[in-house]
N, C-alpha and C. Protein backbone atom coordinates (compact mmCIF):
# COMPACT_ATOMS: atom_id res chain seq x y z
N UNK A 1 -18.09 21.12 20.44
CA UNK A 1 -19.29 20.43 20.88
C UNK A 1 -19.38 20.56 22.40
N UNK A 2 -20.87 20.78 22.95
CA UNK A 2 -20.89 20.71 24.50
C UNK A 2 -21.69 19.56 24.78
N UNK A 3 -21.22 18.85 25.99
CA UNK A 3 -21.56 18.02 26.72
C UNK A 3 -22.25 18.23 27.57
N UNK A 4 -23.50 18.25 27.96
CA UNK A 4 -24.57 18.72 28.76
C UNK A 4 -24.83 17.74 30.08
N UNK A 5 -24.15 18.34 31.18
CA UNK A 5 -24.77 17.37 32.28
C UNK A 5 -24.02 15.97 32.51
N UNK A 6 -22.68 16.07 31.82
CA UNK A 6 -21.79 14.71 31.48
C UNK A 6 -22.64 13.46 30.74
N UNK A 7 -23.65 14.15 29.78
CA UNK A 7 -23.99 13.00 28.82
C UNK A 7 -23.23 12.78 27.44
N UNK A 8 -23.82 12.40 27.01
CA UNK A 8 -23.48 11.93 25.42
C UNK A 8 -24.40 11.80 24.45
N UNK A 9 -25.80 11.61 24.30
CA UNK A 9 -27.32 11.31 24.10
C UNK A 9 -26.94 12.58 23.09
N UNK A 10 -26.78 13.96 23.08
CA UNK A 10 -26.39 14.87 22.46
C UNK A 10 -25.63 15.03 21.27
N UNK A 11 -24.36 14.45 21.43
CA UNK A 11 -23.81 13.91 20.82
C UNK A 11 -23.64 13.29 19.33
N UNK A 12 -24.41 11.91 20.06
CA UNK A 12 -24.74 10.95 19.55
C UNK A 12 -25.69 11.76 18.19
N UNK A 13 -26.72 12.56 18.71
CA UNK A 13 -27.73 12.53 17.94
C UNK A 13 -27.27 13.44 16.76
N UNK A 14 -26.07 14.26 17.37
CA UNK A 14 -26.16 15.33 16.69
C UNK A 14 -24.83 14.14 15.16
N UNK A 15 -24.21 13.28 15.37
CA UNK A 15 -23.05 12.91 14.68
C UNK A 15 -23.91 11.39 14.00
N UNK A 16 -25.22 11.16 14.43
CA UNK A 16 -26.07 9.93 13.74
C UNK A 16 -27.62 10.79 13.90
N UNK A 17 -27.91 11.35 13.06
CA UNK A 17 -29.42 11.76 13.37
C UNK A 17 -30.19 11.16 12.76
N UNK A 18 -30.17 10.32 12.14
CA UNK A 18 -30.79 9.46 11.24
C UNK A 18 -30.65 7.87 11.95
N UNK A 19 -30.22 7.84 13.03
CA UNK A 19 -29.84 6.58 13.50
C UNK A 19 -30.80 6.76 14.82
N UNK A 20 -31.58 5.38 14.76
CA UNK A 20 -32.50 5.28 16.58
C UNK A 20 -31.44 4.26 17.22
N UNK A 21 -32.14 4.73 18.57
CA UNK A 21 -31.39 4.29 19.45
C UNK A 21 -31.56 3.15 19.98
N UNK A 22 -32.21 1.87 18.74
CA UNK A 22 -32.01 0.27 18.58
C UNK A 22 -30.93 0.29 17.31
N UNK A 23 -30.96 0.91 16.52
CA UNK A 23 -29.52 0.99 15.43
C UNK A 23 -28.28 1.31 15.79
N UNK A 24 -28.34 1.76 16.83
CA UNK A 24 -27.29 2.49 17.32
C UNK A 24 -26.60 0.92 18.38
N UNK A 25 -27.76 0.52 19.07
CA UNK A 25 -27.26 -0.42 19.91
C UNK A 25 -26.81 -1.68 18.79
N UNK A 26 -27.21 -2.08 18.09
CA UNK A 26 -26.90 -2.40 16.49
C UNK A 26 -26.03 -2.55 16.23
N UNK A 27 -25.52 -1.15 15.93
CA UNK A 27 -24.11 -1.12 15.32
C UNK A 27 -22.96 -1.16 16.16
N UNK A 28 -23.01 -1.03 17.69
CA UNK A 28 -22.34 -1.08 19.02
C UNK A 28 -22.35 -2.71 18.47
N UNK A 29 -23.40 -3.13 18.78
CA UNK A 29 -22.68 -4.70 19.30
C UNK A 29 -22.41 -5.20 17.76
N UNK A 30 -22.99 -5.15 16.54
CA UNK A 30 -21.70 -5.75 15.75
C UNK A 30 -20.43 -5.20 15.80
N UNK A 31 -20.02 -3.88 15.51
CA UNK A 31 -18.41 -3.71 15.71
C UNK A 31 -18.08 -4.26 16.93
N UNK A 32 -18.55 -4.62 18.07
CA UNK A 32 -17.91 -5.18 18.84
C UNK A 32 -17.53 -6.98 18.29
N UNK A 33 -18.62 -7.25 17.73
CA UNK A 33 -18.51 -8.61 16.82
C UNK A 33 -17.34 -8.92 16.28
N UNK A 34 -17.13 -7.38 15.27
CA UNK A 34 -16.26 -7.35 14.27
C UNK A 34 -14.77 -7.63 14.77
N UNK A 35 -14.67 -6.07 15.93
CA UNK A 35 -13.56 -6.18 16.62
C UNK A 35 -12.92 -7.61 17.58
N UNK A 36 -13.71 -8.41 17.83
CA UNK A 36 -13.41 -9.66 18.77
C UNK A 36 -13.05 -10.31 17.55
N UNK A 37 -14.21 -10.59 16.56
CA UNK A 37 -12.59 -11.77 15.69
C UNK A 37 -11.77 -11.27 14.94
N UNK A 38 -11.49 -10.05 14.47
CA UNK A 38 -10.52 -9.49 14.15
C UNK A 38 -9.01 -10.00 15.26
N UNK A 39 -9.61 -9.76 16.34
CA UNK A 39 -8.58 -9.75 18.01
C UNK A 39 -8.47 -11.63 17.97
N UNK A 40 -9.63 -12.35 17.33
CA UNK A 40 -9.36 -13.54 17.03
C UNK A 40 -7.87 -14.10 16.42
N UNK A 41 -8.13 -13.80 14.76
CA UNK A 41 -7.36 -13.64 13.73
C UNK A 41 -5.86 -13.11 14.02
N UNK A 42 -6.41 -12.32 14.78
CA UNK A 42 -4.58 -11.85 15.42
C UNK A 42 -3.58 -13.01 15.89
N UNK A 43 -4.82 -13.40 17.21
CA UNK A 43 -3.86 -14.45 18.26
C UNK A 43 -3.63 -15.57 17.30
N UNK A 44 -4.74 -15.83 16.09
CA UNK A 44 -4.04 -16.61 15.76
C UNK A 44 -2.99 -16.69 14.28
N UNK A 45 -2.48 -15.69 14.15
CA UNK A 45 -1.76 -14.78 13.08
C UNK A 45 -0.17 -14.57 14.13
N UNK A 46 -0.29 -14.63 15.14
CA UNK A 46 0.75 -14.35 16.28
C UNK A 46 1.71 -15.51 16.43
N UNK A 47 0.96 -16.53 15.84
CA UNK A 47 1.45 -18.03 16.19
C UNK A 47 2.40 -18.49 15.27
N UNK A 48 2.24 -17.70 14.09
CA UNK A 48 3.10 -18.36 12.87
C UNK A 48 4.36 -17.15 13.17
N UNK A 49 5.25 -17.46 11.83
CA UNK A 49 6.11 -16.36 11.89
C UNK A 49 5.95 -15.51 10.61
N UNK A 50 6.40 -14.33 11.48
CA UNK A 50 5.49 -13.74 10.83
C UNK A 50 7.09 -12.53 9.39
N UNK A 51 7.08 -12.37 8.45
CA UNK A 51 7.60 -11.65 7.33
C UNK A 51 7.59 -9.72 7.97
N UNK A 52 8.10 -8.92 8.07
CA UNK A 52 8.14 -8.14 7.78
C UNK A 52 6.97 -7.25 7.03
N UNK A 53 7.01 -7.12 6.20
CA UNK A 53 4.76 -6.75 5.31
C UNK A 53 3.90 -7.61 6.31
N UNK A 54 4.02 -8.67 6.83
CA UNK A 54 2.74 -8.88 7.69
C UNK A 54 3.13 -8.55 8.94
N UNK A 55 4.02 -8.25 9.46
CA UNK A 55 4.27 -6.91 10.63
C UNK A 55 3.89 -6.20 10.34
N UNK A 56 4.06 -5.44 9.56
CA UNK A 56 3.02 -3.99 8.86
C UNK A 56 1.81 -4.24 8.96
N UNK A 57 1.74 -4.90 8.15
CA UNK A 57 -0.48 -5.83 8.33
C UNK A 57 -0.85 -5.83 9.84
N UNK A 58 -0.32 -6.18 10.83
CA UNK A 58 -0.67 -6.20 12.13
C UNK A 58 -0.62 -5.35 12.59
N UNK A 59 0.48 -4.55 12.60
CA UNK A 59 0.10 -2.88 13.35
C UNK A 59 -0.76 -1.74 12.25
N UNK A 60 -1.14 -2.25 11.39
CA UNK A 60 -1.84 -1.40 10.77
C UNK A 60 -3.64 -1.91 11.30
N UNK A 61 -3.74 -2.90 10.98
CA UNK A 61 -4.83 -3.28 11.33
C UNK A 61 -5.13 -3.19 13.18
N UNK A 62 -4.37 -3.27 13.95
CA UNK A 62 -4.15 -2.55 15.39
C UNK A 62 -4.52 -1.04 15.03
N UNK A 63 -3.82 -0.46 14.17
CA UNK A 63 -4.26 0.89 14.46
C UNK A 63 -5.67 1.50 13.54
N UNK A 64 -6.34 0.45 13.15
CA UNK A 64 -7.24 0.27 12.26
C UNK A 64 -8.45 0.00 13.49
N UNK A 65 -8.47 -1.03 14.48
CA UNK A 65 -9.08 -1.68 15.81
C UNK A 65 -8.94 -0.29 17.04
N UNK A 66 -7.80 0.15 17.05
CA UNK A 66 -7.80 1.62 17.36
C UNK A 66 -8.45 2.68 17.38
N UNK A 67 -8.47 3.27 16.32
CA UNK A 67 -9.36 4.13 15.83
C UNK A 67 -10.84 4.00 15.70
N UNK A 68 -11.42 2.79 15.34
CA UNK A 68 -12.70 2.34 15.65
C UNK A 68 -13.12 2.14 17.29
N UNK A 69 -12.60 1.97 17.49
CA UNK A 69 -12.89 2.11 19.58
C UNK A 69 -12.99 3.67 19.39
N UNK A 70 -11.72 4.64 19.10
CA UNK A 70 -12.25 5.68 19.92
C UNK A 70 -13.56 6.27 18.79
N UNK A 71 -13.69 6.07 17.67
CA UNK A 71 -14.53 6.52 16.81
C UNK A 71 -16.33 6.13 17.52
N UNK A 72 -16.18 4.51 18.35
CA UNK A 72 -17.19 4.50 18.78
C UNK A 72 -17.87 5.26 20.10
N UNK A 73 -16.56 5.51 20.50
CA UNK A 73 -16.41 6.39 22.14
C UNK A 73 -17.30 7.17 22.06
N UNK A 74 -16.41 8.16 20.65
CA UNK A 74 -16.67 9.49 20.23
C UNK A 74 -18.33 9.62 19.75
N UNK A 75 -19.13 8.26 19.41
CA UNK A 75 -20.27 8.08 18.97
C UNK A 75 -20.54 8.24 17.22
N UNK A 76 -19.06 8.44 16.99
CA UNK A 76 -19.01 8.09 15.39
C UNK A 76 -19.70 6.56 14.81
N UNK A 77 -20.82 6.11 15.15
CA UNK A 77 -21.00 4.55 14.99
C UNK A 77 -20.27 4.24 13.95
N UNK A 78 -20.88 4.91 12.68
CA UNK A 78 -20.82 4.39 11.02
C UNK A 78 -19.25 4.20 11.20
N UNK A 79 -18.35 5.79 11.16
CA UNK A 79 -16.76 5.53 11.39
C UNK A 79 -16.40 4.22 11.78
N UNK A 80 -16.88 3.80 13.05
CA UNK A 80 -16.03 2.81 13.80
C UNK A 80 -16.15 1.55 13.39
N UNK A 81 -17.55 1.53 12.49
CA UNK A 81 -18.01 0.13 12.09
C UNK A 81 -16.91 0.02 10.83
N UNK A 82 -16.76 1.02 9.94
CA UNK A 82 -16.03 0.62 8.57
C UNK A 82 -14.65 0.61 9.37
N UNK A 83 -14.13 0.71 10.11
CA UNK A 83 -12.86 0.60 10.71
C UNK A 83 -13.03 -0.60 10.92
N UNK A 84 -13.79 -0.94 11.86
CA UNK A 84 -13.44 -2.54 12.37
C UNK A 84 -14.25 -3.65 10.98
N UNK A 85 -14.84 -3.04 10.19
CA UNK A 85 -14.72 -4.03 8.96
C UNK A 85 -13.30 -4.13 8.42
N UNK A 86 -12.75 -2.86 8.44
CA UNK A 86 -11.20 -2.89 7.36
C UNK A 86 -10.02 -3.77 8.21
N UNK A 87 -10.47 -3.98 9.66
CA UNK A 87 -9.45 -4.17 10.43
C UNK A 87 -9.88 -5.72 10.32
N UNK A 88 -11.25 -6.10 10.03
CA UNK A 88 -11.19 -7.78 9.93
C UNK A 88 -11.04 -8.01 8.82
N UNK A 89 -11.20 -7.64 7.87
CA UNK A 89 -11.37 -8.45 6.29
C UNK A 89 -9.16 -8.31 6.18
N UNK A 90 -8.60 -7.60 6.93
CA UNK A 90 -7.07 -7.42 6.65
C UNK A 90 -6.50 -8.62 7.58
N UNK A 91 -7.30 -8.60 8.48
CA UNK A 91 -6.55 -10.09 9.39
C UNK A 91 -6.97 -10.72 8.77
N UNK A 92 -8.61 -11.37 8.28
CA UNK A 92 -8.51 -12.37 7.60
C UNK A 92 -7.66 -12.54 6.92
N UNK A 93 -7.09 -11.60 5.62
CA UNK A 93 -6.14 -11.89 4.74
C UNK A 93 -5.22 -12.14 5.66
N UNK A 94 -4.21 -11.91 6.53
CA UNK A 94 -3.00 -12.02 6.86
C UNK A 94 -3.21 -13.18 7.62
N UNK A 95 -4.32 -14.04 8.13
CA UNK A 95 -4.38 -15.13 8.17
C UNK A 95 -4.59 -16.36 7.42
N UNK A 96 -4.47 -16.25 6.23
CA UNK A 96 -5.02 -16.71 5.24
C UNK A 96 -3.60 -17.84 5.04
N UNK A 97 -2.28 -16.39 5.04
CA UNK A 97 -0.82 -16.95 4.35
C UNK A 97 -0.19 -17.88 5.91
């Protein structure tokens, strides 16, 4: 892929072409939604003690919050949004116990 002029607008259009650029701002600020209480659920998932499998649950779901950042970087919206859904509905659970 080329980057024209150090934009991204290119990009974007070419990896969401079906997406305007109020959907797009859309789906930016819910995964950012998503990702903040996910980052919620953590701190407060941090507090208890935590088993071994929900160590796993936390760095998985970290590398779940991960990948959706750079997926949104990259202008993957859709990617980054089902990432940071998978990365909250898994803290919820691991906050649950």
């Amino acid at each position: 892929m080329i980057v024209r002029n150090g934009g991204t607008e290119e990009a974007l259009s070419q990896l969401a072409p079906d997406m305007s650029s109020e959907e797009a701002s859309h789906a930016r600020e819910t995964t950012t939604q998503l990702l903040s209480a996910t980052e919620s659920n953590l701190q407060h998932a941090s507090s208890f003690t935590l088993n071994q499998d929900q160590q796993a649950m936390m760095e998985q779901i970290r590398t779940f919050m991960g990948q959706s950042n750079a997926a949104v970087k990259a202008g993957d919206l859709q990617r980054g949004h089902n990432l940071a859904l998978k990365a909250l509905l898994l803290s919820n659970d691991l906050v649950k116990h």
